[in-house]
Protein backbone atom coordinates (compact mmCIF):
# COMPACT_ATOMS: atom_id res chain seq x y z
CA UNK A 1 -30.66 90.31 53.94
CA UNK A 2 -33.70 92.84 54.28
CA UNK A 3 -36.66 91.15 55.50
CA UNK A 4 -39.13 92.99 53.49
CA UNK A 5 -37.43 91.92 50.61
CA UNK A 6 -37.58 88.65 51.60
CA UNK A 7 -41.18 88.91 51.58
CA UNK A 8 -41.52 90.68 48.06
CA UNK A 9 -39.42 87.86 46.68
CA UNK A 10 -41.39 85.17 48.44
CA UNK A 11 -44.72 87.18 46.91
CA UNK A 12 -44.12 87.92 43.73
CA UNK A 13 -42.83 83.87 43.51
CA UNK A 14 -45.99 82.16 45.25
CA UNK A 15 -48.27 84.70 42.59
CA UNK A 16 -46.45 83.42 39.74
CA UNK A 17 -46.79 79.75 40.80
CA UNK A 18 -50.50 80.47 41.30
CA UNK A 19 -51.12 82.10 37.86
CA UNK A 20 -49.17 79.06 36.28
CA UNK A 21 -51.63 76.71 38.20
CA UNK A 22 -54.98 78.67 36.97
CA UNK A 23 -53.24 78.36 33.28
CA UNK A 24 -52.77 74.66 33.75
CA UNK A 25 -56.29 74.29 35.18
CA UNK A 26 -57.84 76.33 32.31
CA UNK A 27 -56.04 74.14 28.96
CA UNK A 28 -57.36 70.58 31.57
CA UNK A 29 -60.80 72.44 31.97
CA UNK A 30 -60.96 73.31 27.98
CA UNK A 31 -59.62 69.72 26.98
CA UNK A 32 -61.70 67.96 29.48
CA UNK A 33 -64.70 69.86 28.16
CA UNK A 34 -63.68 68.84 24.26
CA UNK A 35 -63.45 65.17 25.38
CA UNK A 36 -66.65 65.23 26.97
CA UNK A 37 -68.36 66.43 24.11
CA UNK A 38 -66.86 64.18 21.93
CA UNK A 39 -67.72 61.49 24.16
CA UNK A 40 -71.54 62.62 23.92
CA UNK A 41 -71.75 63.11 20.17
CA UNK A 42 -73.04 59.98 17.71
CA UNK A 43 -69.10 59.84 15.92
CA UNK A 44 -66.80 57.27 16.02
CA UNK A 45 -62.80 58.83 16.12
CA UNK A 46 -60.48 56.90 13.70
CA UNK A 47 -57.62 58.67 13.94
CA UNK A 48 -55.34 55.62 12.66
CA UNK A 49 -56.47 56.02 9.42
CA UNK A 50 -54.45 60.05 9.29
CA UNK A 51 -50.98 58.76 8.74
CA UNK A 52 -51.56 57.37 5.28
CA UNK A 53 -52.95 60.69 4.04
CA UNK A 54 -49.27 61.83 4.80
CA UNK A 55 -47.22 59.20 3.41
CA UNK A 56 -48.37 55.69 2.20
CA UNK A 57 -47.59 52.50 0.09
CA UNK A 58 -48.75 52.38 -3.48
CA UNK A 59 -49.27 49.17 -4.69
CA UNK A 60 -48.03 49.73 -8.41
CA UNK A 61 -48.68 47.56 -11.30
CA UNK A 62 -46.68 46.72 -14.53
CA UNK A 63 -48.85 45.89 -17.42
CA UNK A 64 -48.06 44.91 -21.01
CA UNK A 65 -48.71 47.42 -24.02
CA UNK A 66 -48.81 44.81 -26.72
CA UNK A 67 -50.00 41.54 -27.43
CA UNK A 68 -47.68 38.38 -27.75
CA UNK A 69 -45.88 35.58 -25.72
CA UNK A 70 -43.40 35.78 -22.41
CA UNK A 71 -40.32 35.53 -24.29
CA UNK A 72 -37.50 35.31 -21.29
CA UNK A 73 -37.69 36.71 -17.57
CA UNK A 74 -33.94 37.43 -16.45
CA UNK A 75 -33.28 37.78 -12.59
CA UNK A 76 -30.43 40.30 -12.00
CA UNK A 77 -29.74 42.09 -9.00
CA UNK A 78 -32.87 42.23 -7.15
CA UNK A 79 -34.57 43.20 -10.34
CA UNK A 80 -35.95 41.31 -13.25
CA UNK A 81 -36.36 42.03 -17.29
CA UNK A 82 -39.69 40.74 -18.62
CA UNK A 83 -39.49 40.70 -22.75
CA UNK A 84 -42.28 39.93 -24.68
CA UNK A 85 -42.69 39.17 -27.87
CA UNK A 86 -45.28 39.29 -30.76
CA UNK A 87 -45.30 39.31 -34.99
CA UNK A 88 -43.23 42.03 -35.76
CA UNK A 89 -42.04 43.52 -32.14
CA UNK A 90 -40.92 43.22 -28.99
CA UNK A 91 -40.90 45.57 -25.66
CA UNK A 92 -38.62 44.18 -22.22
CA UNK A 93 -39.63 45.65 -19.06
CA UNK A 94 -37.50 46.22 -16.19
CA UNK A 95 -39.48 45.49 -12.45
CA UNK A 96 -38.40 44.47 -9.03
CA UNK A 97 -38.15 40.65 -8.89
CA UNK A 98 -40.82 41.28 -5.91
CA UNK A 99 -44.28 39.83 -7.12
CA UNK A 100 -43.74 38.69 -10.66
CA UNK A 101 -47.34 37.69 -12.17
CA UNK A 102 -46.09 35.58 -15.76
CA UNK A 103 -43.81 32.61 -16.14
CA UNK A 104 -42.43 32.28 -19.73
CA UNK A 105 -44.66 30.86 -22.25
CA UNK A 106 -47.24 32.68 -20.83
CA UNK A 107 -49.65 34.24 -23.74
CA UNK A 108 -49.99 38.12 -22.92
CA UNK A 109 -52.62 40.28 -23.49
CA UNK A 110 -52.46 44.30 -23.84
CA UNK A 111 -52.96 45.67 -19.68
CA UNK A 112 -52.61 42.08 -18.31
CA UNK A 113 -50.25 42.56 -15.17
CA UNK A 114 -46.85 41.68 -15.63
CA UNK A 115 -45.26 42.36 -12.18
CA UNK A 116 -46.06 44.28 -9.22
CA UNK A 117 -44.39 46.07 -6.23
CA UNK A 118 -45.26 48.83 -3.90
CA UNK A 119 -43.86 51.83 -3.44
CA UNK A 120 -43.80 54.73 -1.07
CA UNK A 121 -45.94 57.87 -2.36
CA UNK A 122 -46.27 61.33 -0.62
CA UNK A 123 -49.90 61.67 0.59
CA UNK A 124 -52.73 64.59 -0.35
CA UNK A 125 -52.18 66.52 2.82
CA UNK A 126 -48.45 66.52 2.60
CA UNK A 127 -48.65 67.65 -0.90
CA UNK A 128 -50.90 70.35 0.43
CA UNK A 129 -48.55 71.02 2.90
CA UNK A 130 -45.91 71.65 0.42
CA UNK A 131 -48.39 73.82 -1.76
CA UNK A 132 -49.10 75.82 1.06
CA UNK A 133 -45.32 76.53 1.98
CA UNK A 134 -44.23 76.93 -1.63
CA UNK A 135 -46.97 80.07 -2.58
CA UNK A 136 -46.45 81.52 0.56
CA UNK A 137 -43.20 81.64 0.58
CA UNK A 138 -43.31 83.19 -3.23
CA UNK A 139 -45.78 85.72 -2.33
CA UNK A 140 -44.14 86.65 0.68
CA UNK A 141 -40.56 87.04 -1.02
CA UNK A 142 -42.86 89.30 -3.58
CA UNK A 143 -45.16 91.11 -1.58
CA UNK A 144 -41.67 92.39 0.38
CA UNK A 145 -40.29 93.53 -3.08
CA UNK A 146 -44.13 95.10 -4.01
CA UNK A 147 -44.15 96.69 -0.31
CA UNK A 148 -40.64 98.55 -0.24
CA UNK A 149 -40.70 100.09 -3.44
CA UNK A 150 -44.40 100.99 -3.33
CA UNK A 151 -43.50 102.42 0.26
CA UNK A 152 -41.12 104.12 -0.79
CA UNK A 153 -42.67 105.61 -3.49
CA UNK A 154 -45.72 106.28 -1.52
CA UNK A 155 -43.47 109.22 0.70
CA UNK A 156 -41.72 110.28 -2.78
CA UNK A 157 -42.30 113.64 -3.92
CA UNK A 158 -43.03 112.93 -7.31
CA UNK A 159 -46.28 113.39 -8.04
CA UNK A 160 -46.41 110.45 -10.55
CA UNK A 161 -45.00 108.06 -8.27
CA UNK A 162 -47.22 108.85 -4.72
CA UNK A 163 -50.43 108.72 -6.64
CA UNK A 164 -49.66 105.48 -8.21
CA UNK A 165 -48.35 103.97 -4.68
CA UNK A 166 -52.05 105.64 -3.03
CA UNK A 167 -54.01 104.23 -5.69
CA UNK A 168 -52.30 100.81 -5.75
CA UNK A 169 -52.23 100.67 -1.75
CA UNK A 170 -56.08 101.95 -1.58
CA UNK A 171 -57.21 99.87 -3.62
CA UNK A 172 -55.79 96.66 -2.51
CA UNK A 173 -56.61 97.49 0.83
CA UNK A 174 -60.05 98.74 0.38
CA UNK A 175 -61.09 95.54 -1.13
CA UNK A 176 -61.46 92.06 -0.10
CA UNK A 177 -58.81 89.13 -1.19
CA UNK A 178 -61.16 86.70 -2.04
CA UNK A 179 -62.34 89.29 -4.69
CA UNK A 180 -59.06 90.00 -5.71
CA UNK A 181 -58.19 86.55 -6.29
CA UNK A 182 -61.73 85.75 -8.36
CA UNK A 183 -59.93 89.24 -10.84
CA UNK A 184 -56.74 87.71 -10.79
CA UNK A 185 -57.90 84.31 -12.50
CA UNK A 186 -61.07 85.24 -14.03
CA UNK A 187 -60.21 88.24 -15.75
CA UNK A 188 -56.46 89.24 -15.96
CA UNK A 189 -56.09 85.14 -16.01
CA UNK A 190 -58.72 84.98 -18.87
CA UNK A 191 -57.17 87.70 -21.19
CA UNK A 192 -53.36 86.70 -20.26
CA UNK A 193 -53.96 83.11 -21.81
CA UNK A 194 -55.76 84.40 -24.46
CA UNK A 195 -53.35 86.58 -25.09
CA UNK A 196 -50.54 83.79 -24.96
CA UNK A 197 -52.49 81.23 -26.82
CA UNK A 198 -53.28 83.67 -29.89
CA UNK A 199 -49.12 83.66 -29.83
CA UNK A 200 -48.75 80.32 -29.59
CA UNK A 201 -47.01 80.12 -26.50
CA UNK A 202 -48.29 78.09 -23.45
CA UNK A 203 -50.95 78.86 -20.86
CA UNK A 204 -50.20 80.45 -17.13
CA UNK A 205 -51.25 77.74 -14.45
CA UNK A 206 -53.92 78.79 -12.32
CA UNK A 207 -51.28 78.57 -9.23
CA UNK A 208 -49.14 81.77 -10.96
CA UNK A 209 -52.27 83.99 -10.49
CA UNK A 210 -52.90 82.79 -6.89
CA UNK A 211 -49.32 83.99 -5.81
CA UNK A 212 -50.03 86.90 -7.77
CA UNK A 213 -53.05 88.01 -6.38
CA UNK A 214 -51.38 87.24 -2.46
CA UNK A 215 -48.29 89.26 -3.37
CA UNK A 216 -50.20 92.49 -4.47
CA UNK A 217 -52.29 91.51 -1.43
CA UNK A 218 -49.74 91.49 0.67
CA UNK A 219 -47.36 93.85 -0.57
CA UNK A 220 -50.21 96.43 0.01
CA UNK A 221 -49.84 96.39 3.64
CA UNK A 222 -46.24 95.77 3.85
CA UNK A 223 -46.04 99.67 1.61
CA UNK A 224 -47.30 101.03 4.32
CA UNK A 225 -45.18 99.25 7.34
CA UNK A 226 -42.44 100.97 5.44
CA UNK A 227 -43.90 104.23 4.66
CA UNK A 228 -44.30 104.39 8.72
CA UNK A 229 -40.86 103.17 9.53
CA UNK A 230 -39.19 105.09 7.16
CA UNK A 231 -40.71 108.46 8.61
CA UNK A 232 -40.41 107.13 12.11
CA UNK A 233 -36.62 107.43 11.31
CA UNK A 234 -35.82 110.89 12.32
CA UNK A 235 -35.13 113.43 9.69
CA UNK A 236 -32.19 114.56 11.10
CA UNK A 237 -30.18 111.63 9.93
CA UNK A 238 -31.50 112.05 6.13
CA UNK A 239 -30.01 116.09 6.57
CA UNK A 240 -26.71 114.31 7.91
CA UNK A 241 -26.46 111.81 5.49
CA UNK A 242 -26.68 114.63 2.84
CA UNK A 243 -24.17 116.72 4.41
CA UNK A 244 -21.68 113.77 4.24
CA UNK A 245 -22.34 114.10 0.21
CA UNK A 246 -24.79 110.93 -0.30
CA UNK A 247 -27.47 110.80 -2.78
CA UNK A 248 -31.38 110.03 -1.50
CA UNK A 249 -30.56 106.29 -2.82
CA UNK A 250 -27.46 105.65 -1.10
CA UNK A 251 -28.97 107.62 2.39
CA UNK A 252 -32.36 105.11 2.05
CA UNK A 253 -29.70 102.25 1.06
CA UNK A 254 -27.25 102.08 4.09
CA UNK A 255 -28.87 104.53 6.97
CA UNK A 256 -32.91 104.61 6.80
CA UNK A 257 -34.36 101.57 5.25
CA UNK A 258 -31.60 99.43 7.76
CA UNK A 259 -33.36 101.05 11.20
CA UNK A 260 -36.49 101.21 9.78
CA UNK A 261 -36.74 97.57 8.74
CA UNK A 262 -35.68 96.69 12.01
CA UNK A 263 -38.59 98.70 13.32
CA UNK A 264 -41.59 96.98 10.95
CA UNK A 265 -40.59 93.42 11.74
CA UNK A 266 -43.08 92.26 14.26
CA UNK A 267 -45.62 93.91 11.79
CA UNK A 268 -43.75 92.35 9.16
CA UNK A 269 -44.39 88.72 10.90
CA UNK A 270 -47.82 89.15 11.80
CA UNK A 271 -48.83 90.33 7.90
CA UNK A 272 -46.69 87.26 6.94
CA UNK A 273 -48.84 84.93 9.51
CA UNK A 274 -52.02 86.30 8.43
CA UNK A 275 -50.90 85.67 4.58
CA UNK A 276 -50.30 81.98 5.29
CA UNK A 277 -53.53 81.48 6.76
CA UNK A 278 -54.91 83.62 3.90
CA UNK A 279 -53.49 81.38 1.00
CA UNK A 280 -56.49 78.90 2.27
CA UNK A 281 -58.69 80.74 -0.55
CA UNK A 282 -56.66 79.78 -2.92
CA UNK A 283 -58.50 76.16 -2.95
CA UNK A 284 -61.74 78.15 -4.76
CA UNK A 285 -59.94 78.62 -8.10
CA UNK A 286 -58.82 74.73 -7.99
CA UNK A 287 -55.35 75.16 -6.41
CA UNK A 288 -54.94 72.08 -4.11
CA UNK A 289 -53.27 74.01 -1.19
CA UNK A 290 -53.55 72.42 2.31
CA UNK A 291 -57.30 73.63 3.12
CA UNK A 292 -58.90 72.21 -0.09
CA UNK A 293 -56.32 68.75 0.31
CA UNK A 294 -58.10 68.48 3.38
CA UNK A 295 -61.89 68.98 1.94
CA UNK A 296 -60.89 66.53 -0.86
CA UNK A 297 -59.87 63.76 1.91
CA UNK A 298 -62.93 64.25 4.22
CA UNK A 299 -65.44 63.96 0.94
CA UNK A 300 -64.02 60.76 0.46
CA UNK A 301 -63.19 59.44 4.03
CA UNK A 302 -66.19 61.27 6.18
CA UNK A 303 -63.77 61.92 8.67
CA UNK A 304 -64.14 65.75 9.06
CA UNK A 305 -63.51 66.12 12.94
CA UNK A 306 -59.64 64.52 13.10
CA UNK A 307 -59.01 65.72 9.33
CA UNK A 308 -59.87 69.50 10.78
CA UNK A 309 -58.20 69.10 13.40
CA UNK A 310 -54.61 68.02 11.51
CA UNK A 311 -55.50 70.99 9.26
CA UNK A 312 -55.35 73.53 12.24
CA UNK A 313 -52.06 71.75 14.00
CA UNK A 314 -50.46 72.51 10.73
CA UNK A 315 -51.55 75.90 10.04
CA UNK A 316 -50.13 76.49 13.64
CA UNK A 317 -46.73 74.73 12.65
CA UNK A 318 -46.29 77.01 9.84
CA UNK A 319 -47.51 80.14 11.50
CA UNK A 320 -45.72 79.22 14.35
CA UNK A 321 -42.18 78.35 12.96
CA UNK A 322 -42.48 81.90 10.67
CA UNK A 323 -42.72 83.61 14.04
CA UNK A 324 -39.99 82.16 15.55
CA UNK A 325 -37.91 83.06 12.87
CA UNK A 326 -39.00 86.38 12.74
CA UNK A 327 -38.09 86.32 16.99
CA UNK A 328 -34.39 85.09 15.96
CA UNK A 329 -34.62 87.79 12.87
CA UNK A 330 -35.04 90.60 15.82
CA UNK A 331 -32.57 89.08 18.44
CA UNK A 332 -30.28 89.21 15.57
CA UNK A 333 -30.53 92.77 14.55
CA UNK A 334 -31.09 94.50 17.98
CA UNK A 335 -28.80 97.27 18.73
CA UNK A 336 -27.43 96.80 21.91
């Protein structure tokens, strides 16, 4: 074997070994320095007390709705049947045979505690969690929809349809979420419900108008990821797919939006990310997404530093496992 390649080998190996080492002396210098500090500040670190805001046990209690006398108390496969009995009426109630409070005989009083037991519940920050996931999720799947037909209309050469997709995209763009989000359930909220209510048909929850307001968001940007891949696409193929007797629909259909889509995913992702993280504003018009979970918890705990700290790590699990996907998405569809 060539000795000079020898040496390039053995160079290009001992540099990459000494840029991993500076990387794995920066992330002990940062985290050394975060320790330090915490170390030096007047707080004490209870980080025990996070794993019940995830998932915890409830202690539940059975109380009576009437007033009257312990009738019977029947023990039947691991659960028991509590009737009570007053002038007039009766109620039985079925508990686990766990902690039973009343023998019969006893004399009952409406809310005395008949029984109780404890059960697992789903914490604030997983329900947050779950919030988070289920809007964004939503708005993405919508702001996709919003995006391709808005880009596609935005390169049309109907006049109606181009200026609609400029004004829509313009606007949306031009302005900033938060304020989008405050005319989503303010106003358009405000005169929807009305509108509903004077027809006697149920209000929109305030969570409809969140996705809403992320989906136009969203589907702003994503119009114009497609307007740029479709015309990246070139036009050659659209003259080609016309010679072989297809119609503008079935030439976008099966020949440009295909390559083109495949073109806008990394933008795709990173919008997607960035809408994720964005969904945190949804907490100022009372949704209880992840970020205002998390203010809700440290109000009543005081525990802002490890409660902030969860609150990014999960953000980045999100974020993180979209992007991912979005990798496998493009490893799927590459043309080899």
């Amino acid at each position: 074997m060539d000795f000079s390649l020898i040496l390039r080998r053995l160079k290009t190996s001992s540099s990459y070994y000494i840029s991993v080492g500076i990387f794995i002396i920066l992330v002990i210098g940062i985290v050394s320095s975060l320790y330090y500090s915490a170390l030096k500040i007047d707080y004490v670190w209870r980080w025990y007390r996070i794993p019940q805001y995830f998932v915890y046990q409830d202690q539940v209690e059975i109380r009576a709705e009437i007033e009257g006398e312990v009738e019977s108390i029947l023990l039947e496969d691991n659960k028991a049947t509590i009737r009570v009995k007053s002038d007039g009426e009766a109620e039985s109630y079925t508990v686990p045979d766990i902690d039973i409070r009343v023998d019969e005989g006893d004399l009952i009083s409406p809310g005395d505690i008949l029984a109780t037991y404890k059960k697992w519940r789903i914490g604030i920050l997983m329900q947050g969690l779950w919030l988070t996931l289920k809007v964004s999720i939503i708005a993405i799947v919508f702001g996709i929809l919003i995006g391709l037909f808005a880009g596609i209309a935005r390169i049309s050469s109907n006049p109606a349809f181009k200026w609609s997709a400029i004004t829509y995209i313009e606007f949306i763009r031009g302005s900033p979420l938060l304020v989008q989000i405050f005319i989503w359930y303010f106003v358009l909220g405000t005169l929807i419900n009305n509108i509903l209510v004077r027809q006697g048909i149920g209000q929109i929850p305030a969570l409809w108008f969140g996705v809403a307001a992320l989906a136009c968001f969203a589907g702003a940007y994503v119009a114009e990821m497609v307007r740029a891949g479709i015309q990246s696409i070139h036009f050659g193929q659209i003259e080609a797919a016309k010679s072989l007797g297809m119609t503008y629909v079935q030439s976008m259909r099966y020949i440009i939006l295909p390559q083109a889509l495949r073109r806008i995913l990394p933008p795709l992702a990173g919008q997607f990310i960035s809408l994720i993280k964005d969904s945190s504003l949804l907490g100022l018009i009372a949704i209880r997404e992840l970020t205002k979970a998390t203010r809700e918890v440290i109000t009543t705990s005081l525990q802002p530093f490890e409660l902030w700290f969860v609150c990014a790590i999960l953000y980045l699990i999100l974020t993180f496992s979209l992007s991912m996907f979005v990798q496998y998405l493009e490893r799927r569809t590459e043309v080899t």
